[in-house]
Protein backbone atom coordinates (compact mmCIF):
# COMPACT_ATOMS: atom_id res chain seq x y z
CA UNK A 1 268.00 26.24 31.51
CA UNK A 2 267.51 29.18 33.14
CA UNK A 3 268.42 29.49 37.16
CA UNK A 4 265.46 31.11 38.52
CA UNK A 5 265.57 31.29 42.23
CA UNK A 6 261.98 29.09 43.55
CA UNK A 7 259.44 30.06 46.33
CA UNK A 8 258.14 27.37 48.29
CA UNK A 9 254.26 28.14 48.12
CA UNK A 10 251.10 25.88 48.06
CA UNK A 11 247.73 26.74 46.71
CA UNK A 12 244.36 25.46 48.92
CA UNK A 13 242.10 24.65 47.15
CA UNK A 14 238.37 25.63 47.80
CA UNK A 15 237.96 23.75 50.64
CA UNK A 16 234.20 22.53 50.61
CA UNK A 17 231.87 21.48 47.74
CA UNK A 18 228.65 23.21 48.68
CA UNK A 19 226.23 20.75 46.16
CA UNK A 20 227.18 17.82 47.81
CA UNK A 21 227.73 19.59 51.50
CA UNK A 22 223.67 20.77 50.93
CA UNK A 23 222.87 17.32 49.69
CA UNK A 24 223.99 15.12 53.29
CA UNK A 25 222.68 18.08 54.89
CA UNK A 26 219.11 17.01 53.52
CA UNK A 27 219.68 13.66 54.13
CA UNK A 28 220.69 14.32 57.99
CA UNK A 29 217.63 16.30 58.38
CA UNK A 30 215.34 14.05 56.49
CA UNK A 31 217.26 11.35 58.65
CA UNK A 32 216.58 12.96 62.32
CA UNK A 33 212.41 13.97 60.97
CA UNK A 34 211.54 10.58 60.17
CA UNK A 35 212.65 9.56 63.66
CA UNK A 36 210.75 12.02 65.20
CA UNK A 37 207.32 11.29 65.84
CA UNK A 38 207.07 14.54 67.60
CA UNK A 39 206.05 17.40 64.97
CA UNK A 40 207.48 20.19 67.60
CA UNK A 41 210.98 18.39 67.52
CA UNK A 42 211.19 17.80 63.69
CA UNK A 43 213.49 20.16 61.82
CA UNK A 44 211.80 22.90 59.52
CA UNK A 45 212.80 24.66 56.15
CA UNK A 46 214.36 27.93 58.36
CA UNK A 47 216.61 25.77 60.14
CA UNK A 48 217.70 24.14 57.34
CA UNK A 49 218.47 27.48 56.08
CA UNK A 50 219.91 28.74 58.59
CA UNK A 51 222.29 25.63 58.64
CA UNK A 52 223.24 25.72 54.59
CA UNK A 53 224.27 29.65 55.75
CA UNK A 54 226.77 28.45 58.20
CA UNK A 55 228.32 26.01 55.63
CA UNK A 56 228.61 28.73 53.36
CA UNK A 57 230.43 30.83 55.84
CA UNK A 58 232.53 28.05 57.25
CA UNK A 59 233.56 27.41 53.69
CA UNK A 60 234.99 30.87 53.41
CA UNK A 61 236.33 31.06 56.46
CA UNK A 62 238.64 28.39 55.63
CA UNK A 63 240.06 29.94 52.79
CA UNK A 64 242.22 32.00 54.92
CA UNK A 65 243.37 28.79 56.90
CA UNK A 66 246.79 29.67 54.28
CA UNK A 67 247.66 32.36 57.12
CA UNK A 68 247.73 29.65 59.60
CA UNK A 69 250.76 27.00 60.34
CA UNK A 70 248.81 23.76 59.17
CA UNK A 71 245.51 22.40 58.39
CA UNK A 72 244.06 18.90 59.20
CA UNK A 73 241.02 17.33 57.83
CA UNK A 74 240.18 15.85 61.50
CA UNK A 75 241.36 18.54 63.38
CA UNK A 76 239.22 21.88 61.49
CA UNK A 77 239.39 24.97 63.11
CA UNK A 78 236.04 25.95 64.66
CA UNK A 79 233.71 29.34 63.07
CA UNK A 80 233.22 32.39 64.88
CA UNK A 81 230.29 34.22 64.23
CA UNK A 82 227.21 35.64 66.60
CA UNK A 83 223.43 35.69 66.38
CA UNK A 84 223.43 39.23 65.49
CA UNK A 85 225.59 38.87 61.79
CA UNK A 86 223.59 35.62 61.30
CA UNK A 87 220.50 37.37 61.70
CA UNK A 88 220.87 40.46 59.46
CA UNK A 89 221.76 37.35 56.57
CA UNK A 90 218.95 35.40 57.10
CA UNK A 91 216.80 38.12 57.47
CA UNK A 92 215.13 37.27 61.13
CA UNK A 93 215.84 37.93 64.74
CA UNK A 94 218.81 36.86 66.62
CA UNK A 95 216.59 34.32 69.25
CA UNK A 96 215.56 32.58 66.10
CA UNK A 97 219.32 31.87 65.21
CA UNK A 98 219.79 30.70 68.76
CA UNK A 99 217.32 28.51 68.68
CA UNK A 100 217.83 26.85 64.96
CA UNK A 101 221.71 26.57 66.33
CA UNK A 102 220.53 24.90 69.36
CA UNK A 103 218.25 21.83 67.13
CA UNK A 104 221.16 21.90 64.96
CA UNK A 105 223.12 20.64 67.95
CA UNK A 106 220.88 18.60 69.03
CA UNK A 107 220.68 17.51 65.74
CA UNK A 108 224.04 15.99 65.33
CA UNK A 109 224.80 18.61 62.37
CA UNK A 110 226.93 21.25 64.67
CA UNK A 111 228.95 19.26 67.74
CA UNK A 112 229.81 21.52 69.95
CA UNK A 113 229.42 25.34 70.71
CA UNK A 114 231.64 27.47 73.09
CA UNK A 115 230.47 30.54 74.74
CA UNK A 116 232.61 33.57 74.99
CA UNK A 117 230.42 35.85 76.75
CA UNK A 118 227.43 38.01 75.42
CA UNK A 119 229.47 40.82 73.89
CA UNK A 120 231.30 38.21 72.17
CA UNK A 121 231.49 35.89 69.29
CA UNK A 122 230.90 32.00 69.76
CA UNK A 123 232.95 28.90 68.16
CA UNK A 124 230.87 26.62 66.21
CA UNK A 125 232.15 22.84 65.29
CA UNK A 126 230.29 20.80 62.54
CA UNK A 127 230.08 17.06 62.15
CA UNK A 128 232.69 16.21 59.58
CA UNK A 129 230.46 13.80 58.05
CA UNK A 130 228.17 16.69 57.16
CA UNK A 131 230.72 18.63 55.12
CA UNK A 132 232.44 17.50 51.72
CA UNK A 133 235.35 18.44 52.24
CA UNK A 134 238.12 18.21 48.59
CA UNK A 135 241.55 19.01 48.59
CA UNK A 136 242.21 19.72 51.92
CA UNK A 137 245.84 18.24 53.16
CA UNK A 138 247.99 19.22 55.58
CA UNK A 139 249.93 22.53 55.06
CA UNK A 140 253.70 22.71 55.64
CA UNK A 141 256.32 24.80 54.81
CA UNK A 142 254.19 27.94 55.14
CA UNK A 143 256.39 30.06 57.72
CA UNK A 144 257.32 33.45 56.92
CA UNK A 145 260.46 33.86 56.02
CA UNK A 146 263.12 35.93 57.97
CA UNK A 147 262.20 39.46 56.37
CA UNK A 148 258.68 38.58 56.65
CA UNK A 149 257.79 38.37 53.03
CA UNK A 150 254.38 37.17 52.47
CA UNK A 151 254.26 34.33 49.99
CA UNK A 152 252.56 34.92 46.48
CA UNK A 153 250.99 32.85 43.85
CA UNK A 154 252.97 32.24 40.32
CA UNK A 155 251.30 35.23 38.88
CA UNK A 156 253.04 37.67 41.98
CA UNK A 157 256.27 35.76 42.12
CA UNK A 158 259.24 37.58 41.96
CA UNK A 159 263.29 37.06 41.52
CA UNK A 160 265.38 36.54 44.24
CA UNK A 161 269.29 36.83 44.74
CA UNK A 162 269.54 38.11 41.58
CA UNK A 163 268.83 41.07 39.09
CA UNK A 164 269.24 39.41 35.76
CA UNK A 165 268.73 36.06 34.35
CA UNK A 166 271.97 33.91 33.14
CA UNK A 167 270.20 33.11 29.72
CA UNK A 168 268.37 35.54 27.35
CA UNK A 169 264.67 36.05 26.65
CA UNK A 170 264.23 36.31 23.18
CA UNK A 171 260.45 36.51 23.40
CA UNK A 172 261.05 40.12 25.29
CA UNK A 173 264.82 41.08 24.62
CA UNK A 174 267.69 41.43 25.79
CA UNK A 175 268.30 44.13 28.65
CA UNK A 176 269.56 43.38 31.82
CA UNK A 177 268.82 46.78 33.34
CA UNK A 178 265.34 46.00 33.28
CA UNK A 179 264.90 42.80 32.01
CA UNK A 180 262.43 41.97 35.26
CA UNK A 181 260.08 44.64 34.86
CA UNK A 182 259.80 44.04 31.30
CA UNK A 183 259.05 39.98 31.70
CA UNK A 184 256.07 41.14 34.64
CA UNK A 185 254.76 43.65 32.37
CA UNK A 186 254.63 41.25 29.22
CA UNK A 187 252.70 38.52 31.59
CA UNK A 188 250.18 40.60 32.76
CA UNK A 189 249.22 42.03 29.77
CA UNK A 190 249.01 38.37 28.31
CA UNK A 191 246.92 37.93 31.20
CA UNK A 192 244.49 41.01 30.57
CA UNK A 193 243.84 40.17 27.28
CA UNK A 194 243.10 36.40 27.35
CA UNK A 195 242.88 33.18 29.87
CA UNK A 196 244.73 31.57 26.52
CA UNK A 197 247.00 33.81 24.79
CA UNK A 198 249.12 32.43 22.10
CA UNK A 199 252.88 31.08 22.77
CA UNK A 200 255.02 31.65 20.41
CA UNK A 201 256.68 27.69 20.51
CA UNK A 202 259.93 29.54 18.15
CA UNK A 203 261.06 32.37 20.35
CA UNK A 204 259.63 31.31 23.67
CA UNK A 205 261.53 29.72 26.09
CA UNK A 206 260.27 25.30 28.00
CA UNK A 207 260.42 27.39 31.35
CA UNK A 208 257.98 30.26 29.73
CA UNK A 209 255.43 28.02 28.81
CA UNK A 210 255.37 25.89 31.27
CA UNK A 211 254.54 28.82 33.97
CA UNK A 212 251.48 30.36 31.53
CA UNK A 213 249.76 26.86 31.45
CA UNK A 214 250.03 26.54 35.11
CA UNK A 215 248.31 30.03 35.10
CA UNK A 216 245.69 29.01 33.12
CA UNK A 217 245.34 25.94 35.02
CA UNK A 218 245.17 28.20 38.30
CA UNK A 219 242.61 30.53 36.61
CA UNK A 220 240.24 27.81 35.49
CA UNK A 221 240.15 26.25 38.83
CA UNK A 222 239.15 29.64 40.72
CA UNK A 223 236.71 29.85 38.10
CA UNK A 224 234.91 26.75 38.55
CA UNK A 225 235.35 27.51 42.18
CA UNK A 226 233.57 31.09 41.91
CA UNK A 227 230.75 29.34 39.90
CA UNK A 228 230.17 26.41 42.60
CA UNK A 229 229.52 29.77 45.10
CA UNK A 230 227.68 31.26 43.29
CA UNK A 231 225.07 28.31 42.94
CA UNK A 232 224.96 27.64 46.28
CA UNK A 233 224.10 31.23 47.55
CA UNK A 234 221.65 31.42 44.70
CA UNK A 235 219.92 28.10 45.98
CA UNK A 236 220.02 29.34 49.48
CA UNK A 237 218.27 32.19 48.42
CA UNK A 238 215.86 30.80 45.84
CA UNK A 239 215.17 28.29 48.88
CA UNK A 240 214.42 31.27 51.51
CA UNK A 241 212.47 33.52 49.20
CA UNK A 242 210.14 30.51 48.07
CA UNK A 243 209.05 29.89 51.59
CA UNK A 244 208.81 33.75 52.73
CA UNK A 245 206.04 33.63 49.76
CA UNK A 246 205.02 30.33 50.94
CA UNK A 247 204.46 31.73 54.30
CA UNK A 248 202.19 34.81 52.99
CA UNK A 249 199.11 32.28 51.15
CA UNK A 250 199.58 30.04 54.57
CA UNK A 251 198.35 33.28 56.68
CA UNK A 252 195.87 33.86 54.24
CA UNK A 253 194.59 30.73 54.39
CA UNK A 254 194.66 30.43 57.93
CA UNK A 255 193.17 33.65 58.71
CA UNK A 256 190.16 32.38 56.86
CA UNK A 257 190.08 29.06 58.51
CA UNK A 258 190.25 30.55 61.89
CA UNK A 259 187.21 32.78 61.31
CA UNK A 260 185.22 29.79 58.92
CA UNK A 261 186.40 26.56 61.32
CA UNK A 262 187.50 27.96 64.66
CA UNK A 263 185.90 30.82 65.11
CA UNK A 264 184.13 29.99 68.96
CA UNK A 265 186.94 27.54 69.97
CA UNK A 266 190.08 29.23 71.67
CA UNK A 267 193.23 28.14 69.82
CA UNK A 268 196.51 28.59 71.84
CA UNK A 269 199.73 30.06 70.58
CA UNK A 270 201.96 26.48 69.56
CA UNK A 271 197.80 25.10 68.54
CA UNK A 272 198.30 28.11 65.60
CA UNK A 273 201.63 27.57 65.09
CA UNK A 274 201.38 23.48 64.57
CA UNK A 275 198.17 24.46 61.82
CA UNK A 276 200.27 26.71 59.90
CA UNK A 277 202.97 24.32 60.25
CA UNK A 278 200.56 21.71 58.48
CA UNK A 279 199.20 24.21 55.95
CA UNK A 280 202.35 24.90 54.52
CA UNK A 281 202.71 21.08 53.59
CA UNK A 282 199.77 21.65 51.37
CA UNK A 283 201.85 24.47 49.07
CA UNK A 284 205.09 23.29 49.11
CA UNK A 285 204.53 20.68 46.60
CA UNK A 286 203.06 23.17 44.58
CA UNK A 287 204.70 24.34 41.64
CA UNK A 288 205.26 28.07 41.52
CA UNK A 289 203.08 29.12 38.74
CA UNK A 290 200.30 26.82 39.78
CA UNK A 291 200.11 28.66 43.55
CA UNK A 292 197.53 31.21 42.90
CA UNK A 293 194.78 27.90 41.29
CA UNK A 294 195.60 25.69 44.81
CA UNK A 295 195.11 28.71 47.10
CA UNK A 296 191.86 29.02 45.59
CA UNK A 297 190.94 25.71 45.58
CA UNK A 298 191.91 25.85 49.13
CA UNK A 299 189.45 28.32 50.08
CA UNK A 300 186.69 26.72 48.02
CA UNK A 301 187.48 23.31 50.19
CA UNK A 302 187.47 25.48 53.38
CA UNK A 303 184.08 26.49 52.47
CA UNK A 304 182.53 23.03 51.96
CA UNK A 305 183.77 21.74 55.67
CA UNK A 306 182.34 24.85 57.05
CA UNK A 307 178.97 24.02 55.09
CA UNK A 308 179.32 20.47 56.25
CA UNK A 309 179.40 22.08 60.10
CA UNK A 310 176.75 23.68 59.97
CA UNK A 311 174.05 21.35 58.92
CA UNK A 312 174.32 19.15 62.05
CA UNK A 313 176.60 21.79 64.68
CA UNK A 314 175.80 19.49 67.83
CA UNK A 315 176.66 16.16 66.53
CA UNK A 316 179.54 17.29 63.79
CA UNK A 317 182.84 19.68 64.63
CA UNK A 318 185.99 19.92 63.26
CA UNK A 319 189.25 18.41 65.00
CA UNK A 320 191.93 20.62 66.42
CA UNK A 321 194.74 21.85 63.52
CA UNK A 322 197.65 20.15 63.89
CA UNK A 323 194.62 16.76 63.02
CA UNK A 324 192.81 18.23 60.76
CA UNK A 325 195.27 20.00 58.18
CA UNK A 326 197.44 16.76 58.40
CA UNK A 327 198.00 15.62 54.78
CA UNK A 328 197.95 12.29 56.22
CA UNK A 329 194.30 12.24 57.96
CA UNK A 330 192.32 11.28 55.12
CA UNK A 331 189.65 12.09 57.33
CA UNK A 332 190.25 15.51 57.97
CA UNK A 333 191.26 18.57 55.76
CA UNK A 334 192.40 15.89 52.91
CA UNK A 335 189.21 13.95 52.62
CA UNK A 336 187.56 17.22 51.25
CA UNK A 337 189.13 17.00 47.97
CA UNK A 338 186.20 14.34 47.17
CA UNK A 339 183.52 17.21 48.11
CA UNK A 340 184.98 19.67 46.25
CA UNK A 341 185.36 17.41 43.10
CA UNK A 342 181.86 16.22 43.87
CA UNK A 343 181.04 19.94 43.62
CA UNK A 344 182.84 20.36 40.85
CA UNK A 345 181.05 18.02 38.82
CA UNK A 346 177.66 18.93 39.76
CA UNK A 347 178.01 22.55 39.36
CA UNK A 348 178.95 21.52 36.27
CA UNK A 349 176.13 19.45 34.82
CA UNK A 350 173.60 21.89 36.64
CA UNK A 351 175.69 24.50 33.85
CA UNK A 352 174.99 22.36 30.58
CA UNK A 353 171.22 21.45 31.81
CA UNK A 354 170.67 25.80 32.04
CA UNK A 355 172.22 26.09 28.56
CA UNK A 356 170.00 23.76 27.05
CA UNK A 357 167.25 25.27 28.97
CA UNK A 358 168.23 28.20 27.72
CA UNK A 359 168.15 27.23 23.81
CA UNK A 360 164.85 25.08 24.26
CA UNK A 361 163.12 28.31 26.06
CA UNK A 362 164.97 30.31 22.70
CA UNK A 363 163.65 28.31 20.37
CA UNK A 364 159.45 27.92 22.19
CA UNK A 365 159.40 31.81 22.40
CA UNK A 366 160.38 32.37 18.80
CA UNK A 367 157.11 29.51 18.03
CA UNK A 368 155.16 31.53 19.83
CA UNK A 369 156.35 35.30 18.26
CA UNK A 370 154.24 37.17 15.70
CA UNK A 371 154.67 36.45 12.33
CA UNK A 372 156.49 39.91 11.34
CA UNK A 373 158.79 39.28 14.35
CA UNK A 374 159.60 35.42 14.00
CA UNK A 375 162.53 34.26 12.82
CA UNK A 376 163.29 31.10 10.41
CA UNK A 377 162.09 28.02 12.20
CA UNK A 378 164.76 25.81 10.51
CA UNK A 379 168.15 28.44 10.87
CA UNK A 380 166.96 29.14 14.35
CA UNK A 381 167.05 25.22 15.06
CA UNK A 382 170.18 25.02 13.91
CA UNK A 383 171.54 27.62 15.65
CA UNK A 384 170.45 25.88 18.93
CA UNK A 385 171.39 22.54 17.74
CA UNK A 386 175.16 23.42 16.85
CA UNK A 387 175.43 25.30 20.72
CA UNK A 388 174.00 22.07 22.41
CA UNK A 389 176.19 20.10 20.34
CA UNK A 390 179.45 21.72 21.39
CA UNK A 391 178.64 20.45 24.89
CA UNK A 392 179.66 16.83 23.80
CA UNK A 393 177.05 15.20 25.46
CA UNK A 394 174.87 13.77 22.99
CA UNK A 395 171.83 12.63 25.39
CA UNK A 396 171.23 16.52 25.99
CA UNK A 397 170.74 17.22 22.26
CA UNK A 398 168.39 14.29 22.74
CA UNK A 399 166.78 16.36 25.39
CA UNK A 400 166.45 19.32 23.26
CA UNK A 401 164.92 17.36 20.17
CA UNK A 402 162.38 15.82 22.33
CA UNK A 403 161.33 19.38 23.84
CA UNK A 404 161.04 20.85 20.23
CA UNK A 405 159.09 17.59 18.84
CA UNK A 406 156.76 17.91 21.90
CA UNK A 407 156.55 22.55 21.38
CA UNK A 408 155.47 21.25 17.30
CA UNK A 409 153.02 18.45 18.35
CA UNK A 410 150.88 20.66 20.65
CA UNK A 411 151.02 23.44 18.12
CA UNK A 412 150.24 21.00 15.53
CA UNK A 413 146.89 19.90 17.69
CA UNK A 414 146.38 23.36 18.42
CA UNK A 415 145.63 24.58 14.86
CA UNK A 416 144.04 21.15 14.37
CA UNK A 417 141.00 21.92 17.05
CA UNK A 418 140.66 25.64 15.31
């Protein structure tokens, strides 16, 4: 066996699982808005954004918790950050971070904050309830050594106390003037050209491939590390962009509203804000490619109440916004789904009676043509028969029959009296 000299180093893992940490995030949130009856107090979709970005950074600001002398899962070290870098990630303005991070307190999600000043960063603590934390154990035996060496991982170790090895590497030959460089150089072109490489089990040595499984062991697991990252700053931003888009058919809509509903009553600053609030409830169960049909459905809706209004305006008016766009009030905003359906349907049937109309009117005015100019009684009835017939309702053919037997019966008495 070969007498390699060891390092004493330890590997931390990633320390938090983002999927699950976003996951009891929800839950707390969900948790602390069902308890508030209060719609001012209840926890919106930027704070909860603004809280998955702090997770993220905590996350990898504890990756460099190797530098320090020990880690403990109930004793984390706080985060440092300001309104300012929080801001430029989240794309708003640093009094909106301060004043998600102060619900988020109040919350229960963040415990405690400490204030260094205004030129300053701040410490942050979170709940450790809130985070899923896997892996994380306390660190030891990670001083630096007396010619303050840093420590490496297996793939940057390096032989101490000695030049040369006391057995021979037949995989890369025999020289012991440069029998280290030449053992590097081999792994990391292993390394460059595949995760797996092939061992060859007759000239390599237990020791050799022991160390390139643990490598590919160690490169799978930053791997599957990198890819849980990635998925949680792509949900974050899927998550942010979806309601900045949300947000730009809820000031359309409420622009209109404003001018069709409100338009003589006075509306204070948190009165708009608590309607637009409500509004967006109405899109955000609405699947993406299916936004464009609701917002115009929406507006169609919008225009019904205001018709409503204004057939009575001293004995009917429409409740302030934070009542009357509540998906709950079934008497309100809600209850006009039933008009507009209502609508709907009777636009529709006043549709089929014109196209009948239309083909009984067709078919009288060819009767009463010129002879040169008519066309074929029976192709022309059939023509109008087949397009009343695609209509599926079989008591407006009726309809039509009855109109043509009554055209031929006059005609009929007509030539009779001559």
């Amino acid at each position: 066996m070969c007498a390699y000299a060891k390092e004493k180093t330890m590997a931390i893992p990633f320390p938090i699982d983002y999927t699950k940490s976003f996951i009891k995030l929800s839950a707390v949130i969900k948790a602390h808005n069902d308890k508030t009856p209060h719609l001012s107090d209840r926890l919106r979709q930027p704070v909860l954004a603004t809280a998955k970005e702090l997770i993220r950074i905590y996350g990898s600001a504890l990756l460099k918790a190797r530098d320090f002398s020990g880690l403990e899962v109930d004793d984390l070290p706080s985060l440092r950050t300001n309104n300012v870098q929080l801001s430029k990630l989240l794309v708003c303005s640093p009094r909106t971070i301060q004043r998600h991070i102060s619900k988020l307190i109040q919350t229960g999600v963040l415990t405690r904050k400490k204030w260094h000043g205004s030129n300053s960063s701040y410490e942050l603590w979170f709940d450790i309830n809130v985070l899923s934390i896997n892996g994380v154990q306390a660190v030891k035996n990670l001083k630096n050594s007396s010619n303050d060496q840093k420590i490496k991982l297996i793939d940057n170790q390096f032989f101490k106390n000695s030049k040369t090895t006391s057995c021979r590497h037949t995989d890369t030959g025999y020289n012991p003037r440069n029998i280290n460089n030449i053992l590097i150089g081999v792994q990391k072109n292993m390394d460059s050209l595949s995760l797996k490489p092939k061992i060859n089990t007759g000239n390599t040595s237990g020791h050799t491939r022991e160390k390139v499984s643990k490598k590919i062991i160690t490169r799978e697991k930053v791997q599957k590390r990198d890819t849980r990252q990635a998925g949680a700053e792509k949900l974050s931003q899927d998550l942010m962009s979806r309601s900045t888009f949300l947000n730009s058919y809820v000031d359309e809509l409420w622009s209109r509203a404003q001018k069709m509903l409100y338009d003589d009553v006075y509306l204070l600053n948190y009165q708009i804000r608590q309607g637009k609030e409500m509004l967006l409830k109405w899109y955000e169960p609405v699947h993406f490619s299916k936004l464009t049909k609701a917002h115009r459905i929406y507006n169609e809706r919008l225009v019904l109440a205001q018709k409503y209004v204004a057939k009575d305006p001293l004995r009917r008016y429409i409740p302030p916004p934070y009542l009357y766009f509540d998906p709950q009030n079934k008497n309100g905003f809600a209850g006009t789904r039933i008009w507009w359906q209502t609508d709907k349907k009777q636009k529709y049937q006043t549709r089929l009676k014109l196209i009948v109309h239309a083909q009984i009117r067709r078919f009288k005015k060819n009767e009463c043509s010129t002879t040169e100019k008519q066309k074929p009684r029976l192709e022309l009835f059939r023509q109008c028969e087949l397009r009343i017939s695609k209509l599926g309702d079989p008591e407006l053919l009726q309809r039509f029959y009855k109109a043509v037997l009554t055209a031929n019966t006059y005609e009929f008495m007509d030539q009779k009296t001559q």
